[in-house]
PDB file of N, CA and C in Angstrom:
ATOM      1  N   UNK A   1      41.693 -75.551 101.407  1.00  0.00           N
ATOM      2  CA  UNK A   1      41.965 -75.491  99.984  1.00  0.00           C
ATOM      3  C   UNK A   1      40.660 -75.156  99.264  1.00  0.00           C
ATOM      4  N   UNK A   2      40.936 -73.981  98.308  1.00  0.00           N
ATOM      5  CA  UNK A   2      39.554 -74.337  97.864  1.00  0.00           C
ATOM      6  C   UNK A   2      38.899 -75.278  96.783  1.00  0.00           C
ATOM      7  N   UNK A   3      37.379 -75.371  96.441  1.00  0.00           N
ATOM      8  CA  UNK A   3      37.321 -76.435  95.473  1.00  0.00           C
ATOM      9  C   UNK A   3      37.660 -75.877  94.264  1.00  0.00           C
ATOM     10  N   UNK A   4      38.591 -77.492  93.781  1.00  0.00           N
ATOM     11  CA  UNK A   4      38.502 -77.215  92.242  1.00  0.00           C
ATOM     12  C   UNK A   4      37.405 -77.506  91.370  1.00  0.00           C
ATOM     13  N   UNK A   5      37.231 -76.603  90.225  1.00  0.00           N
ATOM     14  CA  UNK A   5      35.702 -77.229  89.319  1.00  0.00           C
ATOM     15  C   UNK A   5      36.133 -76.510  87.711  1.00  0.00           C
ATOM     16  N   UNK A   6      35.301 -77.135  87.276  1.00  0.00           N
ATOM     17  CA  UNK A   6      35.318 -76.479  86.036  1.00  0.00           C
ATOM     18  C   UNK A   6      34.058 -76.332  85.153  1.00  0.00           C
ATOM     19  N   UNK A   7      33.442 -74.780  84.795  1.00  0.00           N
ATOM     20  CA  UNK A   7      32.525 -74.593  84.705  1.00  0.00           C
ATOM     21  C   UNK A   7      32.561 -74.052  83.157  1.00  0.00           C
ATOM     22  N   UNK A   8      31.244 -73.733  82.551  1.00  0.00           N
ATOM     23  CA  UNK A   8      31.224 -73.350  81.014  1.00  0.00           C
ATOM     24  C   UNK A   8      31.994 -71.877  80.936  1.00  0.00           C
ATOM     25  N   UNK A   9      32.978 -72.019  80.061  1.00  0.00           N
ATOM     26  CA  UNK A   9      33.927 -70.428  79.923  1.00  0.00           C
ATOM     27  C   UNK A   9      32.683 -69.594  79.272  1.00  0.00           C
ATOM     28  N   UNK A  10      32.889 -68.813  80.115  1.00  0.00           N
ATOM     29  CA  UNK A  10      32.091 -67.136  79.354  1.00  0.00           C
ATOM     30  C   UNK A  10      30.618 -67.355  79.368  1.00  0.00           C
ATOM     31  N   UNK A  11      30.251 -68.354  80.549  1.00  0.00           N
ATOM     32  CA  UNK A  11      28.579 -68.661  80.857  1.00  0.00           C
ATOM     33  C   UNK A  11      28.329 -69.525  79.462  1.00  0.00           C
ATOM     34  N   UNK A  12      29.469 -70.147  78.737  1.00  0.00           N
ATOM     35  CA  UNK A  12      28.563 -70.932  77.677  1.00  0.00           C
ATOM     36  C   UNK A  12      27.970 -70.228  76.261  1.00  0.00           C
ATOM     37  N   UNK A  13      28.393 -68.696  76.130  1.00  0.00           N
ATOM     38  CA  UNK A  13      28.694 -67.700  75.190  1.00  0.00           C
ATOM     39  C   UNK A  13      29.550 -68.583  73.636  1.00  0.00           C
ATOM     40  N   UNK A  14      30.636 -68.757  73.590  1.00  0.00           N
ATOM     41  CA  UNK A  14      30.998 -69.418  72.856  1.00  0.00           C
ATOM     42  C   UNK A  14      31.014 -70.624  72.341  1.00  0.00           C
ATOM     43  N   UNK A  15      29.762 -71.104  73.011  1.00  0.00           N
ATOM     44  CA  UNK A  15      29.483 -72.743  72.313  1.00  0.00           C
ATOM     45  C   UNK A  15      28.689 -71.959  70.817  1.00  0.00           C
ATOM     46  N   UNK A  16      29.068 -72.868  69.680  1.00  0.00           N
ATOM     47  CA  UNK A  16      28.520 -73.032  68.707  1.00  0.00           C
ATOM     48  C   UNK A  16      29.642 -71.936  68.041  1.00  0.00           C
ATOM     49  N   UNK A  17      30.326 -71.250  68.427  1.00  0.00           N
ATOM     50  CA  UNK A  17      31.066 -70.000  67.621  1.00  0.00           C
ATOM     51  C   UNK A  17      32.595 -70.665  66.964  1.00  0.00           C
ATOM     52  N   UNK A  18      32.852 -70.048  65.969  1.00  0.00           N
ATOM     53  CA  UNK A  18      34.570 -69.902  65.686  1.00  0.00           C
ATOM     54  C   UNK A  18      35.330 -69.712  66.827  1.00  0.00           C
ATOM     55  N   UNK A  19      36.619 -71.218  67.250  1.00  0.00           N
ATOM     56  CA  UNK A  19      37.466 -71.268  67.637  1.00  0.00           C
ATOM     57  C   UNK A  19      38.480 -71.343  67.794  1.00  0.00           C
ATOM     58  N   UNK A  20      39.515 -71.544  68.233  1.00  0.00           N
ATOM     59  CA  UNK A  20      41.219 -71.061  67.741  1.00  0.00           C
ATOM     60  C   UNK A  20      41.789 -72.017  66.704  1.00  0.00           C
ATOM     61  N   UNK A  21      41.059 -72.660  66.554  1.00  0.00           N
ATOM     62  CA  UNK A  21      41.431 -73.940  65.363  1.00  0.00           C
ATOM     63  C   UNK A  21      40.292 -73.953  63.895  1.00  0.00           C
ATOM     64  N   UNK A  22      39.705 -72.891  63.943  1.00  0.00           N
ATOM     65  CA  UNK A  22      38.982 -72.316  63.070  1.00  0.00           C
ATOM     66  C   UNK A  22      37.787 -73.745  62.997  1.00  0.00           C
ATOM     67  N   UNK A  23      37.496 -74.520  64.043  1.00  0.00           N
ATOM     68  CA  UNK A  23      36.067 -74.802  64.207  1.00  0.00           C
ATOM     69  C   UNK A  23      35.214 -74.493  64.334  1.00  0.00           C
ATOM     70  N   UNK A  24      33.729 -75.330  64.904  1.00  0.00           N
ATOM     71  CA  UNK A  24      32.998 -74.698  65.683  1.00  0.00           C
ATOM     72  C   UNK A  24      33.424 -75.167  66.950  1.00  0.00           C
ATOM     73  N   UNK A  25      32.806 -74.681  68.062  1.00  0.00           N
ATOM     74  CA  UNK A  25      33.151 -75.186  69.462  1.00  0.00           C
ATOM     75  C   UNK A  25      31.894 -75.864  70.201  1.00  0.00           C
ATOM     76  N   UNK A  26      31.782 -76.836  70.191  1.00  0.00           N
ATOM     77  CA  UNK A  26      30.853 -78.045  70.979  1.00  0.00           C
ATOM     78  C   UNK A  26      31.073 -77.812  72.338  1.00  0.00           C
ATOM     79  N   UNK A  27      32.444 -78.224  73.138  1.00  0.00           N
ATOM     80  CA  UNK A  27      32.840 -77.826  74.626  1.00  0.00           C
ATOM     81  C   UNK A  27      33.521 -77.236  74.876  1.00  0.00           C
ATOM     82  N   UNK A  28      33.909 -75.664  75.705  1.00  0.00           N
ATOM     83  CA  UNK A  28      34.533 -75.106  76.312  1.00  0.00           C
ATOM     84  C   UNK A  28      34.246 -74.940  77.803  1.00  0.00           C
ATOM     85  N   UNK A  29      35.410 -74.864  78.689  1.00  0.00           N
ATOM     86  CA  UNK A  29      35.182 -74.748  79.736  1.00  0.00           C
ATOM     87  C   UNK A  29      36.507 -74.545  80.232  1.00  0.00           C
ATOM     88  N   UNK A  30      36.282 -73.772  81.162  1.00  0.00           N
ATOM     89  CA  UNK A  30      37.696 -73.038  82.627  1.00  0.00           C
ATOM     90  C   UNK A  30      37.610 -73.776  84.007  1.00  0.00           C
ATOM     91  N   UNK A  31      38.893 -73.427  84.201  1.00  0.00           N
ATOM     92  CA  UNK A  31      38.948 -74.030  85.656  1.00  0.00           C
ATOM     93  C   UNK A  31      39.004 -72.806  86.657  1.00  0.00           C
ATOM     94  N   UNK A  32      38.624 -73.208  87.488  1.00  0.00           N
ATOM     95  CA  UNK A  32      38.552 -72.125  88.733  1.00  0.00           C
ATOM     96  C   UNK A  32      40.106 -71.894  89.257  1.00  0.00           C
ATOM     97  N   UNK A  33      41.185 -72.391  88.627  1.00  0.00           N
ATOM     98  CA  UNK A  33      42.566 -71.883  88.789  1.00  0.00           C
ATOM     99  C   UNK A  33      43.090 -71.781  87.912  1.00  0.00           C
ATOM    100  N   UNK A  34      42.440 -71.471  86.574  1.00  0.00           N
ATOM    101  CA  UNK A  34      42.869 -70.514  85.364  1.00  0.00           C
ATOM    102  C   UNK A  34      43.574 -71.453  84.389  1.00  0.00           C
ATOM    103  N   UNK A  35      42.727 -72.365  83.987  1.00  0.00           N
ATOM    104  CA  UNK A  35      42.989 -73.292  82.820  1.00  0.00           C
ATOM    105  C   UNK A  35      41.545 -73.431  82.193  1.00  0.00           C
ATOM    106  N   UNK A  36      41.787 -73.227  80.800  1.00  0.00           N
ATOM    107  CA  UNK A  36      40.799 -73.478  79.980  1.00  0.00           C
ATOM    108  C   UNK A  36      41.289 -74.871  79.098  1.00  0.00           C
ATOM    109  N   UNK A  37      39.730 -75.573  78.425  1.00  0.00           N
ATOM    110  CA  UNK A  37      39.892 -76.780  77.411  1.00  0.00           C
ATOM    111  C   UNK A  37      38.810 -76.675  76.421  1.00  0.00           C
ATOM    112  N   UNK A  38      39.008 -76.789  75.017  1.00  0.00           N
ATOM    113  CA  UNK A  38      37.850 -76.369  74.280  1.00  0.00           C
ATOM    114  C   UNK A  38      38.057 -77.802  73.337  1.00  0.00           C
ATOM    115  N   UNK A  39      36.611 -77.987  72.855  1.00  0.00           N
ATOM    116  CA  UNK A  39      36.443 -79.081  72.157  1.00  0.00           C
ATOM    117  C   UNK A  39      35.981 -78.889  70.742  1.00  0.00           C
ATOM    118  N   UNK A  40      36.918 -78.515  69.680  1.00  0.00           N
ATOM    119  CA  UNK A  40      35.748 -78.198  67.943  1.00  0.00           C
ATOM    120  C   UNK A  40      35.795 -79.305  67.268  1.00  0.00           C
ATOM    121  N   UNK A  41      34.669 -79.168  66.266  1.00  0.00           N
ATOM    122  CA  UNK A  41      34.658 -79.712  65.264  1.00  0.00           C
ATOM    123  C   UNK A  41      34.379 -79.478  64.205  1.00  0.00           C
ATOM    124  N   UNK A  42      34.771 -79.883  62.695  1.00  0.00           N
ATOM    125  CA  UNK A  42      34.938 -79.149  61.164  1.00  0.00           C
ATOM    126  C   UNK A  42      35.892 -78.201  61.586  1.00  0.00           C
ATOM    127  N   UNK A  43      36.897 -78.157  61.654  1.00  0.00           N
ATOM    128  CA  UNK A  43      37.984 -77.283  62.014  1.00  0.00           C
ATOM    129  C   UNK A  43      38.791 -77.526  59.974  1.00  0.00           C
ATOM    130  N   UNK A  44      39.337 -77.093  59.410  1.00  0.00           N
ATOM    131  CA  UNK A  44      39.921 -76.983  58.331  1.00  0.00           C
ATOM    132  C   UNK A  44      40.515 -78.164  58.236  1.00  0.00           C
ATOM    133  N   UNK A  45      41.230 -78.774  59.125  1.00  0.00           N
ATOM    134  CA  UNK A  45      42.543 -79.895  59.326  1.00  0.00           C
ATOM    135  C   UNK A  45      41.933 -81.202  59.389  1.00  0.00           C
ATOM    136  N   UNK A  46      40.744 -81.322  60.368  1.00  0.00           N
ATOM    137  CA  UNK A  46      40.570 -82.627  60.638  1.00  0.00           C
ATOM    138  C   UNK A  46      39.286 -81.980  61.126  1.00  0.00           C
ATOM    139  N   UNK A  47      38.357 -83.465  61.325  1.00  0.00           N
ATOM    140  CA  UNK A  47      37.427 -83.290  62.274  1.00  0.00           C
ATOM    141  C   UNK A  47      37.078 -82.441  63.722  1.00  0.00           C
ATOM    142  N   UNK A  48      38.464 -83.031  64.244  1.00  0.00           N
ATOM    143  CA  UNK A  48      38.253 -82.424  65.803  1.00  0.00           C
ATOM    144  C   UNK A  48      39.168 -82.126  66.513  1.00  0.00           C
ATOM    145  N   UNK A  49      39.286 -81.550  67.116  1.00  0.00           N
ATOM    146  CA  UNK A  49      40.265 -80.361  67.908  1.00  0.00           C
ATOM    147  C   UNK A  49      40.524 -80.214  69.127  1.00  0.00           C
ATOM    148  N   UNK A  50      41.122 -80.306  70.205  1.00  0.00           N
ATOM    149  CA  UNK A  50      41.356 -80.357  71.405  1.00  0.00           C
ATOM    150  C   UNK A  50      42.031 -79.075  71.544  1.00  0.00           C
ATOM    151  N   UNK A  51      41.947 -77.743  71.980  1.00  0.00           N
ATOM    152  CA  UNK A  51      43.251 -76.969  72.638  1.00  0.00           C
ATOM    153  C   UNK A  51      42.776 -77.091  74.357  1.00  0.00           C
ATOM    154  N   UNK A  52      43.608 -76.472  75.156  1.00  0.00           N
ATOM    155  CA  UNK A  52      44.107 -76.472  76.006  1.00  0.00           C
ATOM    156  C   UNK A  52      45.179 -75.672  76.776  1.00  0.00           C
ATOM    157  N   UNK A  53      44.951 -74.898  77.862  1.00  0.00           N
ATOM    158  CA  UNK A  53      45.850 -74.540  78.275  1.00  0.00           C
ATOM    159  C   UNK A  53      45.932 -73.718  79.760  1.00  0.00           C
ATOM    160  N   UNK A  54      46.926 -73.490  80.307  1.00  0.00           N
ATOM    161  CA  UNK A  54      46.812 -72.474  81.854  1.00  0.00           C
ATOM    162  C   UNK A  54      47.400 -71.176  81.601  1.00  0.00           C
ATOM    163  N   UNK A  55      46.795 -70.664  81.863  1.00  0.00           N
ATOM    164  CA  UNK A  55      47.291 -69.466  81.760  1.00  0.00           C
ATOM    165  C   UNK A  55      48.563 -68.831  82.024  1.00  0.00           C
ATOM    166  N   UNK A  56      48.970 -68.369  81.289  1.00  0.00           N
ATOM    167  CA  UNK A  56      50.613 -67.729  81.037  1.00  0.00           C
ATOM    168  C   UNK A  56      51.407 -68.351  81.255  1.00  0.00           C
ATOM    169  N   UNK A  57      51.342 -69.936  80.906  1.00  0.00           N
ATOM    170  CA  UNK A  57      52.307 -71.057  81.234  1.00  0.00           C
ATOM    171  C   UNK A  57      52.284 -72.174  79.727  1.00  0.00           C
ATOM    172  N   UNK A  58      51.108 -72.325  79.086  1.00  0.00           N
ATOM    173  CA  UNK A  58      51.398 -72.967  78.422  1.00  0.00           C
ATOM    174  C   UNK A  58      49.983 -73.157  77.389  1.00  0.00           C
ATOM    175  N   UNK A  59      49.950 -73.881  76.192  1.00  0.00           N
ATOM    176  CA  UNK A  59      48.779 -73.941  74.782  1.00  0.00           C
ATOM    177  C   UNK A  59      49.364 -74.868  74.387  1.00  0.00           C
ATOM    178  N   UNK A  60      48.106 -75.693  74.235  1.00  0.00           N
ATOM    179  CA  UNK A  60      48.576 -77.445  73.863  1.00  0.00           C
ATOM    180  C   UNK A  60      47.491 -77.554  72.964  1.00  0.00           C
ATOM    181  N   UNK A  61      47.164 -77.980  71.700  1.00  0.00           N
ATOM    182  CA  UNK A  61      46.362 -78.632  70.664  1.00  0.00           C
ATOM    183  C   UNK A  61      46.756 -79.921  70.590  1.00  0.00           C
ATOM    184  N   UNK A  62      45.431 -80.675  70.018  1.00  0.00           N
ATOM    185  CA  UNK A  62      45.381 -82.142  69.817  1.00  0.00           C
ATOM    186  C   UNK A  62      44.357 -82.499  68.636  1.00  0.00           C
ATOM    187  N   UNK A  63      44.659 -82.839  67.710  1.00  0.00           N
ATOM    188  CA  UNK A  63      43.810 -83.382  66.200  1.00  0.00           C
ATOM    189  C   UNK A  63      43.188 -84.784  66.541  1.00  0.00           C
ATOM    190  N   UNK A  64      41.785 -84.739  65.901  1.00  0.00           N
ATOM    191  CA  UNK A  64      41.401 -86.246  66.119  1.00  0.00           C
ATOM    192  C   UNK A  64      40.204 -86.591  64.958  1.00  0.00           C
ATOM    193  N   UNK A  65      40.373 -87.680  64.437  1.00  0.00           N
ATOM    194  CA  UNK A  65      39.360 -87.970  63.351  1.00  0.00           C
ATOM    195  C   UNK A  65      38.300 -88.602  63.725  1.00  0.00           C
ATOM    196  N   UNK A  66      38.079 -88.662  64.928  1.00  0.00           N
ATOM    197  CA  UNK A  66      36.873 -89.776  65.517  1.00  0.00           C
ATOM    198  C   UNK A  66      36.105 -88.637  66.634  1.00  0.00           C
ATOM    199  N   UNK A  67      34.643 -88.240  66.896  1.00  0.00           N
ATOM    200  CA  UNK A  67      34.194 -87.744  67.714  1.00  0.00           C
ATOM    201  C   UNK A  67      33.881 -88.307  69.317  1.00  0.00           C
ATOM    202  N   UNK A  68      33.723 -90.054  69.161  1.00  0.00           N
ATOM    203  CA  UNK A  68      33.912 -90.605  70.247  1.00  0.00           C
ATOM    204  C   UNK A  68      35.482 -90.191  70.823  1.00  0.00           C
ATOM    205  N   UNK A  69      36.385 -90.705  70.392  1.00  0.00           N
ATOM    206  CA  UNK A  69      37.792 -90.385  70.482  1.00  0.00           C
ATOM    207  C   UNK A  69      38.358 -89.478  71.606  1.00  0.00           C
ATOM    208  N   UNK A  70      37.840 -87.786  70.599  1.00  0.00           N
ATOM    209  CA  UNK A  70      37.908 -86.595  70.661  1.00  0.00           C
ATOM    210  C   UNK A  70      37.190 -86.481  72.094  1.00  0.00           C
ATOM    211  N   UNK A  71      36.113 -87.047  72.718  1.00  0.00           N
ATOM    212  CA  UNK A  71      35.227 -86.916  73.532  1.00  0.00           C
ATOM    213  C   UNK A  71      35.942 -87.542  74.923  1.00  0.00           C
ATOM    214  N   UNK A  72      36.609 -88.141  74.699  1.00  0.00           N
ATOM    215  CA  UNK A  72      37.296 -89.542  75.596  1.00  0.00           C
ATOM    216  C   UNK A  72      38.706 -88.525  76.174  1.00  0.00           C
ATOM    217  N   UNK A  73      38.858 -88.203  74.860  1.00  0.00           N
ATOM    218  CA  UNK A  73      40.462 -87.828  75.158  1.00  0.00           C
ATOM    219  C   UNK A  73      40.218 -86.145  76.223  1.00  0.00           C
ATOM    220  N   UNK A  74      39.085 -85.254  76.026  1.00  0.00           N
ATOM    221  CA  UNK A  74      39.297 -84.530  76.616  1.00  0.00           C
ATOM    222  C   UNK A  74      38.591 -84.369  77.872  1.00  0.00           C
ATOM    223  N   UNK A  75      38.044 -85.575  78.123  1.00  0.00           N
ATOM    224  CA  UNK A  75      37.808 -85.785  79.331  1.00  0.00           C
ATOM    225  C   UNK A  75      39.004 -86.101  80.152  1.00  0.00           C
ATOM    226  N   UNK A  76      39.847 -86.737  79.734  1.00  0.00           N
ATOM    227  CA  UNK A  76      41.285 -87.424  80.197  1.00  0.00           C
ATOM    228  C   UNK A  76      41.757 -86.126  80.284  1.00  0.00           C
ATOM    229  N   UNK A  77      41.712 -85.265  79.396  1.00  0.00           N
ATOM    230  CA  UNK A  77      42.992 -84.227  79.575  1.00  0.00           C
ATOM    231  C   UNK A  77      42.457 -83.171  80.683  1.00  0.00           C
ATOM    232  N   UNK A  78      41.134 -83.021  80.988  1.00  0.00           N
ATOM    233  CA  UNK A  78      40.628 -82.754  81.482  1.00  0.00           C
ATOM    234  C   UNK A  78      40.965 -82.751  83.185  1.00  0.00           C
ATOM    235  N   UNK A  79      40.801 -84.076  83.111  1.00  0.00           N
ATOM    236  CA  UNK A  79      41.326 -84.991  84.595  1.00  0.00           C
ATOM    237  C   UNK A  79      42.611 -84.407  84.542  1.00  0.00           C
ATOM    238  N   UNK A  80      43.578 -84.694  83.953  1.00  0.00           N
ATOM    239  CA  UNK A  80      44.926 -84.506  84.015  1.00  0.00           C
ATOM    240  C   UNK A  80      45.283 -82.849  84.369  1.00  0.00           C
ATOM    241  N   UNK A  81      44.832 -81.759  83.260  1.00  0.00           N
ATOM    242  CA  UNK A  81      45.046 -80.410  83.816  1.00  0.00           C
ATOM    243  C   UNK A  81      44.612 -80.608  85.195  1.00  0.00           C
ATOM    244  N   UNK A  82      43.489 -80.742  85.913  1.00  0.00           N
ATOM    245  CA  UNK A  82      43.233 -81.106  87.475  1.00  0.00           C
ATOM    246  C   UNK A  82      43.779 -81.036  88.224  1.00  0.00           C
ATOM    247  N   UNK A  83      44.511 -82.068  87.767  1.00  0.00           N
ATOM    248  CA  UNK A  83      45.667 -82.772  88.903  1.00  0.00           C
ATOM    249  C   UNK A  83      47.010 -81.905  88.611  1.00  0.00           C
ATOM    250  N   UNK A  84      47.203 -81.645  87.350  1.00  0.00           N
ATOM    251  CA  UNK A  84      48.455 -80.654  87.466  1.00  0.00           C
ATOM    252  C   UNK A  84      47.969 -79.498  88.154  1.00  0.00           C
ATOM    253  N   UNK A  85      47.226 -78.652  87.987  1.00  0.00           N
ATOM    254  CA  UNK A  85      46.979 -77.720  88.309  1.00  0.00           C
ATOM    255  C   UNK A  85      47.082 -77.440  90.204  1.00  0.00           C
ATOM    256  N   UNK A  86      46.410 -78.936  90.885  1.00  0.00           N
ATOM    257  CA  UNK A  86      46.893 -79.084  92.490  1.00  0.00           C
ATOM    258  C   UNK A  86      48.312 -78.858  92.761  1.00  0.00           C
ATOM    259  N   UNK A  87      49.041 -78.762  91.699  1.00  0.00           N
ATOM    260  CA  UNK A  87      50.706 -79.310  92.034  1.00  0.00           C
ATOM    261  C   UNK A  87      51.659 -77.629  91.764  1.00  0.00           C
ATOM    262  N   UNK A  88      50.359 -76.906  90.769  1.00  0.00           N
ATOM    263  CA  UNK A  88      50.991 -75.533  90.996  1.00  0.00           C
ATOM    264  C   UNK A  88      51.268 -73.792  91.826  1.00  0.00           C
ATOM    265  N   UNK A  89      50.492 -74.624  92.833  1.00  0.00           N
ATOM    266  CA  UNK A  89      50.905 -73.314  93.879  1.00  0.00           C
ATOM    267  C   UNK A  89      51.779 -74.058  95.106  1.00  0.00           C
ATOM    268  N   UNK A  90      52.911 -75.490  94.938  1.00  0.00           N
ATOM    269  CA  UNK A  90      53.357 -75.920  96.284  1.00  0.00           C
ATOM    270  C   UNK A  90      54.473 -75.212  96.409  1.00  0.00           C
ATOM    271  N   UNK A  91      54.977 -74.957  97.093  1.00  0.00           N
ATOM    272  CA  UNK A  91      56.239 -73.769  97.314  1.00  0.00           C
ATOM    273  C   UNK A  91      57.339 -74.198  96.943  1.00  0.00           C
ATOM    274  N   UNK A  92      58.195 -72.784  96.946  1.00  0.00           N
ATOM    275  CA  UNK A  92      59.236 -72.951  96.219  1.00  0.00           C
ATOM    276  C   UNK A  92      60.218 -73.229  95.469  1.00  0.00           C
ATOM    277  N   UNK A  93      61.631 -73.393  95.000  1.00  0.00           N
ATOM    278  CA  UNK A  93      61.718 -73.352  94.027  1.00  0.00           C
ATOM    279  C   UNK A  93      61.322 -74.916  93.812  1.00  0.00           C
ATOM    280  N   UNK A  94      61.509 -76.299  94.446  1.00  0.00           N
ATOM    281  CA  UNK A  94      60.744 -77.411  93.969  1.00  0.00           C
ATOM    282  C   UNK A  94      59.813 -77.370  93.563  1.00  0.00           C
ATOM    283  N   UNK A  95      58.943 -76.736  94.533  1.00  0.00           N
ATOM    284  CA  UNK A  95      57.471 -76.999  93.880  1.00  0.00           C
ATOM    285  C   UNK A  95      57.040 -76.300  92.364  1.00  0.00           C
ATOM    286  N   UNK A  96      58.040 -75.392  91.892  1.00  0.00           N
ATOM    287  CA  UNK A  96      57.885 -74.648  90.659  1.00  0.00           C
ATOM    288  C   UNK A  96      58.395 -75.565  89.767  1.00  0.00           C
ATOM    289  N   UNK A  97      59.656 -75.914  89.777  1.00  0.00           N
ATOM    290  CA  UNK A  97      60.134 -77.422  89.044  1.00  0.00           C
ATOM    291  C   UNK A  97      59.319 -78.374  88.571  1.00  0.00           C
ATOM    292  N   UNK A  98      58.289 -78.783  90.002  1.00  0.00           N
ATOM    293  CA  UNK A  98      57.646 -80.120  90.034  1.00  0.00           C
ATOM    294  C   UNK A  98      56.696 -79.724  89.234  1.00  0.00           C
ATOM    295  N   UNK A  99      56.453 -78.826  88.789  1.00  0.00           N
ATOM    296  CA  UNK A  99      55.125 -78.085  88.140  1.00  0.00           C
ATOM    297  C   UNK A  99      55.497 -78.339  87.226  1.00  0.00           C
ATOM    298  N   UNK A 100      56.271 -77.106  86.800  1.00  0.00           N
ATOM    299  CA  UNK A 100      57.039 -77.213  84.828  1.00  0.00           C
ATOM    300  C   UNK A 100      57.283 -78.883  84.732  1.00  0.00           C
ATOM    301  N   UNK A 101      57.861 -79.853  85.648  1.00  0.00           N
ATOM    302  CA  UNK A 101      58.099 -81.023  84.807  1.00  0.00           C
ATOM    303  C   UNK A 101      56.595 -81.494  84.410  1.00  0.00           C
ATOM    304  N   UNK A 102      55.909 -81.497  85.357  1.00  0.00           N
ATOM    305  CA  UNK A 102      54.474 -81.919  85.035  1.00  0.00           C
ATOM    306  C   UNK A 102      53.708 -81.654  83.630  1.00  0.00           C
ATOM    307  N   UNK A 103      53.805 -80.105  83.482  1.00  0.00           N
ATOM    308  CA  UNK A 103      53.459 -79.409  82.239  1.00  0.00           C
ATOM    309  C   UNK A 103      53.813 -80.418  80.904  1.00  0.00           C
ATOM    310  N   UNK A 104      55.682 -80.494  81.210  1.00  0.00           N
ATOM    311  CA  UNK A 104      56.135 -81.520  80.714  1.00  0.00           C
ATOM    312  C   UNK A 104      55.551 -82.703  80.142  1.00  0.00           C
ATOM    313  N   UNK A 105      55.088 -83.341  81.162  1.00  0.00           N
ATOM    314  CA  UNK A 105      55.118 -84.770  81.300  1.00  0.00           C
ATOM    315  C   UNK A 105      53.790 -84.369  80.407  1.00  0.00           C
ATOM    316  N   UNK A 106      52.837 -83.668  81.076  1.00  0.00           N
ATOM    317  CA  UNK A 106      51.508 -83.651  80.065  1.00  0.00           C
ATOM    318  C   UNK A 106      50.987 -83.469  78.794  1.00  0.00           C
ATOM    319  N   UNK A 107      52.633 -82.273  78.297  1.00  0.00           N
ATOM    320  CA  UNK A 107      52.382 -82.612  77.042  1.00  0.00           C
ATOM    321  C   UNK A 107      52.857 -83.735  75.934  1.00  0.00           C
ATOM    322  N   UNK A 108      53.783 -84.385  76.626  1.00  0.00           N
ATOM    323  CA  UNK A 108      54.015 -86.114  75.998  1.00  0.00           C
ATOM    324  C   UNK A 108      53.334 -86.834  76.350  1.00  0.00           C
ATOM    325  N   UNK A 109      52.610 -86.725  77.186  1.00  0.00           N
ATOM    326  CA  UNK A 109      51.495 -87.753  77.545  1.00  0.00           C
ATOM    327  C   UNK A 109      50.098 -87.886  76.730  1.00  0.00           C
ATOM    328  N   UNK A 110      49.569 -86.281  76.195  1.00  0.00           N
ATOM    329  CA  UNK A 110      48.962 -85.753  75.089  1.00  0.00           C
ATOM    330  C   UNK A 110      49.136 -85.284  74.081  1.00  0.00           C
ATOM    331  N   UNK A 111      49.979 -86.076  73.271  1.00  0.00           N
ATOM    332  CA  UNK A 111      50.712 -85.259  71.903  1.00  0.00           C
ATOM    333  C   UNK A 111      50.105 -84.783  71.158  1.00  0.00           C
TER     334      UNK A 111
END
């Protein structure tokens, strides 16, 4: 299997820039099986911003008024894409199921 990791998206290019939540961006970073998580703050709405997502499957945002919070939570979500992400290449049509419910489960788990 190979390792999973997750390293700065775009070498770390877009720290400090406008992000999809019209912040700035403090943390971005990809996974080596094609999930990104970005962290802003001063975004229009609120303080701080969580998006999230895998590629051609799904985009999840999360609002937060606390920077500890914000910091906590996307470490968690962090962990969590991880572990979903192990669960999306197991075969067939279950293992595609077991995936989408996961997706599922993750985004009620991170509202």
């Amino acid at each position: 299997m190979a390792e999973i990791s997750w390293y700065p998206f775009d070498k770390g290019v877009t720290l400090g820039q406008k992000g999809s939540e019209n912040g700035v961006i403090v943390r971005d970073e990809e996974h080596s099986q094609e999930a990104r998580i970005t962290l802003e703050r001063d975004t229009p709405y609120v303080p701080f911003a969580i998006t999230c997502g895998i590629y051609g499957c799904m985009f999840h945002t999360r609002f937060f008024g606390i920077e500890s919070e914000a910091s906590l939570q996307y470490e968690e979500m962090k962990a969590a894409l991880s572990a979903l992400l192990l669960t999306e290449n197991e075969g067939g049509p279950e293992g595609c199921r077991s995936f989408l419910d996961g997706v599922a489960e993750f985004v009620e788990t991170y509202p």
